[in-house]
C-alpha atoms as a PDB file:
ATOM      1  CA  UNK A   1       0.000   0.000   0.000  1.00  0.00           C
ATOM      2  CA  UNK A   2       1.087   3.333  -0.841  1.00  0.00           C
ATOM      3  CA  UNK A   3       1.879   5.730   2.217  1.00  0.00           C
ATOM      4  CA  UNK A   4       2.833   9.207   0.744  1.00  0.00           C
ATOM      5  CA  UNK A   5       1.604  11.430  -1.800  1.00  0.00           C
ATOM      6  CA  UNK A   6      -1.322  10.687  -3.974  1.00  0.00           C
ATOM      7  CA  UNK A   7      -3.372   7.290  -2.678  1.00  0.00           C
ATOM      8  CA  UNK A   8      -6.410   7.601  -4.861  1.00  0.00           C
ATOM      9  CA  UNK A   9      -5.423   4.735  -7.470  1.00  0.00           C
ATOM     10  CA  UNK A  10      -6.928   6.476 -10.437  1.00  0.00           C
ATOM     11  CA  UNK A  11      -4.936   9.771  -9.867  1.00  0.00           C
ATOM     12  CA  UNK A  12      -2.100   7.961  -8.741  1.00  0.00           C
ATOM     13  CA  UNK A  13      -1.646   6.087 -11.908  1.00  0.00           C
ATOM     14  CA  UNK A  14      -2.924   8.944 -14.164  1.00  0.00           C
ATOM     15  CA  UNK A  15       0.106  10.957 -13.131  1.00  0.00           C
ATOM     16  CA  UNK A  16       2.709   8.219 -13.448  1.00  0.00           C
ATOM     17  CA  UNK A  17       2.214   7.966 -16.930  1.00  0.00           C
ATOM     18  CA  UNK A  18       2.425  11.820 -17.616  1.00  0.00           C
ATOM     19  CA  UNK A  19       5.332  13.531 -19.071  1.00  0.00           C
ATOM     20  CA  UNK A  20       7.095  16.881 -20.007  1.00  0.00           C
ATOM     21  CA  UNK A  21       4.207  19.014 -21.214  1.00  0.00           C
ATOM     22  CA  UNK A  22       0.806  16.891 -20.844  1.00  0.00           C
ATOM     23  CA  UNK A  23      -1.744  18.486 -18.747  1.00  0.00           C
ATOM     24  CA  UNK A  24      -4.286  17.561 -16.383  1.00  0.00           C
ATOM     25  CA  UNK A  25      -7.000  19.514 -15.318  1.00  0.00           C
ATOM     26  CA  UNK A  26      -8.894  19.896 -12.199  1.00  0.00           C
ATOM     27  CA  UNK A  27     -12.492  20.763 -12.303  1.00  0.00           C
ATOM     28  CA  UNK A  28     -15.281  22.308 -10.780  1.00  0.00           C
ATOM     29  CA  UNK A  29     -18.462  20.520 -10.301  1.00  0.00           C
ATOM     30  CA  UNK A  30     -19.881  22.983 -13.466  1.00  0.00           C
ATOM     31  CA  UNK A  31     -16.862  22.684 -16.354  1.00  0.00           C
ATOM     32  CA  UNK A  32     -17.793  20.508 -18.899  1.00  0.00           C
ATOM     33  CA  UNK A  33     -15.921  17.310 -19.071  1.00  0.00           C
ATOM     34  CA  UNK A  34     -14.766  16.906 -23.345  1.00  0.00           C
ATOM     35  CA  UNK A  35     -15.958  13.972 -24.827  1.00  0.00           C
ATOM     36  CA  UNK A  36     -12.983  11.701 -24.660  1.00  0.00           C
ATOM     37  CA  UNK A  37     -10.725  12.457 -21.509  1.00  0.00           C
ATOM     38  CA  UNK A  38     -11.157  10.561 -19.003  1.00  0.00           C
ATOM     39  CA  UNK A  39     -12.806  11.799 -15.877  1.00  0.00           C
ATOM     40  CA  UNK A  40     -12.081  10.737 -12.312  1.00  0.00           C
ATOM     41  CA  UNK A  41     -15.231  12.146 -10.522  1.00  0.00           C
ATOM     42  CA  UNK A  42     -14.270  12.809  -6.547  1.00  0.00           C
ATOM     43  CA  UNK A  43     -17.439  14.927  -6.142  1.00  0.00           C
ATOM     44  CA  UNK A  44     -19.684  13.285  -3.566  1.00  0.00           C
ATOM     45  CA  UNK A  45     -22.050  16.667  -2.486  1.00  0.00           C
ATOM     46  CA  UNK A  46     -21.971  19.832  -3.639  1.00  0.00           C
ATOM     47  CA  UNK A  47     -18.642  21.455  -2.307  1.00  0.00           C
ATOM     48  CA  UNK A  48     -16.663  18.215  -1.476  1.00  0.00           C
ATOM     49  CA  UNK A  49     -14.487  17.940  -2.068  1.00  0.00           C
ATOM     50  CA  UNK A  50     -13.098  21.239  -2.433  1.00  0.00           C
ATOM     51  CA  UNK A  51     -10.950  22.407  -5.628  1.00  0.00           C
ATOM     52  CA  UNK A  52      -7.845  23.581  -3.166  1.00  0.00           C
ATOM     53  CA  UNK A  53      -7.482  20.883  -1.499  1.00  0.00           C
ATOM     54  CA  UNK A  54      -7.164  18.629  -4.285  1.00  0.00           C
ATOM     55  CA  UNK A  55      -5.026  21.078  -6.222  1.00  0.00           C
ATOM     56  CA  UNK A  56      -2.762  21.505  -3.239  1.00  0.00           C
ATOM     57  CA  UNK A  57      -2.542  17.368  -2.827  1.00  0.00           C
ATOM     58  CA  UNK A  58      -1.951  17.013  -6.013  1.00  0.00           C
ATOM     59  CA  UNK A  59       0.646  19.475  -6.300  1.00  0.00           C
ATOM     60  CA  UNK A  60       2.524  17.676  -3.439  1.00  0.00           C
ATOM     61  CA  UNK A  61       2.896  14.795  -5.635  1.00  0.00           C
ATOM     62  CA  UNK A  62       3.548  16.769  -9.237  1.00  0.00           C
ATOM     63  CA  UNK A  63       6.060  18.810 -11.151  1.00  0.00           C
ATOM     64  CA  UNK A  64       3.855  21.263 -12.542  1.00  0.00           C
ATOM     65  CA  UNK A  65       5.926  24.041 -14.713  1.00  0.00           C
ATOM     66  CA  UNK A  66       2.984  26.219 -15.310  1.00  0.00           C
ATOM     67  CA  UNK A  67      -0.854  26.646 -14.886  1.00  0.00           C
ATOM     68  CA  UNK A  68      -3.464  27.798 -16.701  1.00  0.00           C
ATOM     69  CA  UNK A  69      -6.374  29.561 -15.414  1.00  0.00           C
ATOM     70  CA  UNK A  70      -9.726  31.516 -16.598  1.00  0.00           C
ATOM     71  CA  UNK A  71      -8.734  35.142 -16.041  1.00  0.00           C
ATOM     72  CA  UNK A  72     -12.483  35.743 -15.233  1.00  0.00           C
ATOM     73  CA  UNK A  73     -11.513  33.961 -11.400  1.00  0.00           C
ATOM     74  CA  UNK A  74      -9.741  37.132 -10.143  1.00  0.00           C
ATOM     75  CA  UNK A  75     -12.982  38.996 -10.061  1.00  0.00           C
ATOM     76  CA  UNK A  76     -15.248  35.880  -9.422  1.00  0.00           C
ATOM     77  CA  UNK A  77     -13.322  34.399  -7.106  1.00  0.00           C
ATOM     78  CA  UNK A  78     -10.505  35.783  -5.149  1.00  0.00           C
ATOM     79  CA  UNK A  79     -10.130  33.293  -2.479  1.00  0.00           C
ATOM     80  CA  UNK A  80      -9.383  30.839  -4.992  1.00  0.00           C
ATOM     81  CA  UNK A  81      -7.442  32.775  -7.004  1.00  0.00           C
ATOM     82  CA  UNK A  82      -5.119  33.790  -4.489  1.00  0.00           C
ATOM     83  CA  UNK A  83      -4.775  30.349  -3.096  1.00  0.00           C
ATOM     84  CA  UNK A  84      -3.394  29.338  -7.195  1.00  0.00           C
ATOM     85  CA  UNK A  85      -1.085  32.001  -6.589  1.00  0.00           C
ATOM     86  CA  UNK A  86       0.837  30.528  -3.793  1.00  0.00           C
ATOM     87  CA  UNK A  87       1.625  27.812  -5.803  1.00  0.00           C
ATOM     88  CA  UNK A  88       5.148  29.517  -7.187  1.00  0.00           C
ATOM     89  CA  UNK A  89       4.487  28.346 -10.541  1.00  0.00           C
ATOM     90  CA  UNK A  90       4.172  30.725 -13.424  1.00  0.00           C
ATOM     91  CA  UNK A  91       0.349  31.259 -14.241  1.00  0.00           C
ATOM     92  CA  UNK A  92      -1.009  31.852 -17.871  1.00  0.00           C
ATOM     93  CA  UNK A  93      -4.425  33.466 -18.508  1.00  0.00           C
ATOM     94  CA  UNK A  94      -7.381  32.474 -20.536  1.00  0.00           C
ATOM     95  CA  UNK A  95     -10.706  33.521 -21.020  1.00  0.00           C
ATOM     96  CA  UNK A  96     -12.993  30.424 -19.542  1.00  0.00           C
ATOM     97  CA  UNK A  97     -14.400  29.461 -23.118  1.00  0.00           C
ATOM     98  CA  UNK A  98     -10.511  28.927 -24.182  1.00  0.00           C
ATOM     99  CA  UNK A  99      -9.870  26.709 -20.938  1.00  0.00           C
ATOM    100  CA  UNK A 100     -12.767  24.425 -21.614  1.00  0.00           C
ATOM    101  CA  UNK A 101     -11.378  24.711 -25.152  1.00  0.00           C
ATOM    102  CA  UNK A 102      -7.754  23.815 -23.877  1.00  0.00           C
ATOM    103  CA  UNK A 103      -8.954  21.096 -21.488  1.00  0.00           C
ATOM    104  CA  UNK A 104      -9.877  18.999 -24.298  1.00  0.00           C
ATOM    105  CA  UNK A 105      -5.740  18.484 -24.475  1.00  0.00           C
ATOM    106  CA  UNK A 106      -5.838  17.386 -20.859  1.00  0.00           C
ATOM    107  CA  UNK A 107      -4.806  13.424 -20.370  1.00  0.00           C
ATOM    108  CA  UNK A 108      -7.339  13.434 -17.796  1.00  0.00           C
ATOM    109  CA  UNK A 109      -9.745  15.218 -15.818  1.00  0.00           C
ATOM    110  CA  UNK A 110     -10.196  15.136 -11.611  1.00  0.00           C
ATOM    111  CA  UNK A 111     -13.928  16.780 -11.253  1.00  0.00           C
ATOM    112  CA  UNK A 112     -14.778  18.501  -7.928  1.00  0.00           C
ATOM    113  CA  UNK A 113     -17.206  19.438  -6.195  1.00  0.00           C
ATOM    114  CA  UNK A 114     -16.291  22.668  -6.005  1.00  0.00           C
ATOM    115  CA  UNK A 115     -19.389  25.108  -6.356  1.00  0.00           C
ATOM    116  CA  UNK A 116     -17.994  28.388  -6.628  1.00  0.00           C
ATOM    117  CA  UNK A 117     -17.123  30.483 -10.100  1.00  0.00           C
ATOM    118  CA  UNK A 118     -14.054  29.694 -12.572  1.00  0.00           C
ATOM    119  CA  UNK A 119     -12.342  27.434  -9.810  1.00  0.00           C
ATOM    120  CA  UNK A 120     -10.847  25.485 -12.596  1.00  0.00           C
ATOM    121  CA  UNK A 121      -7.079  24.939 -13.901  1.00  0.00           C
ATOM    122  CA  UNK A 122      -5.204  23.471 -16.302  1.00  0.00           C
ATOM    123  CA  UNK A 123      -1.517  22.093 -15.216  1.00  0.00           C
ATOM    124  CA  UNK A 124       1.138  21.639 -17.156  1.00  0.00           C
ATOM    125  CA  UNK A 125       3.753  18.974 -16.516  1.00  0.00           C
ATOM    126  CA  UNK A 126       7.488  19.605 -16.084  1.00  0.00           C
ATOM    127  CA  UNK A 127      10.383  17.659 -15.869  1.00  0.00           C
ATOM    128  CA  UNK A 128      11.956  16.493 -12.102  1.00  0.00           C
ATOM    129  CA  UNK A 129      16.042  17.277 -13.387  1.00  0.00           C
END
């Protein structure tokens, strides 16, 4: 059995076949999920779990080299926004039709169940040398 980082066997196995420049994104409850990426659904009631804390989990376990976020979330939704901003990776803006455009690149998909506006991102894989 696995005792650090990321135990959820979907995740877990999702990220150990990524490498230098595939993205993931994690997902609201709301974003559309693109016909084709697989999906691993932690939402169990409306808020839970929350975006953060998977984002920070997962970025425990991850070498993200940049993000990508809907520039609508600084207005919409500044506690989230300025909890993606302590992540010390570089962040790249999009409008939110071009993210759900861009997540359709994504290898896969964790959905939320985050309830709050534009709490969706898009990372970016880097390389651990």
């Amino acid at each position: 059995m696995k005792k650090h980082g990321m135990i959820n066997r979907e995740i877990a196995a999702m990220l150990a076949k990524m490498g230098h420049t595939d993205q993931l994104t994690i997902a609201d409850c709301g974003l559309p999920i693109p016909e084709g990426v697989p999906c691993i659904d932690l939402s169990y009631a409306v808020g839970k779990p929350g975006f953060t804390e998977i984002l920070l989990e997962l970025m425990k376990d991850f070498q993200a080299e940049k993000v990508y976020i809907a520039s609508q979330i600084k207005a919409e939704n500044p506690t989230v926004y300025n909890e993606i901003t302590q992540l010390q990776c570089p962040i790249d803006e999009l409008t939110h039709d071009q993210l759900k455009e861009q997540s359709r690149q994504s290898k896969f998909i964790i959905r939320t169940g985050e309830a709050t506006p534009y709490a969706n991102i898009i990372v970016q894989s880097g390389v651990i040398f």
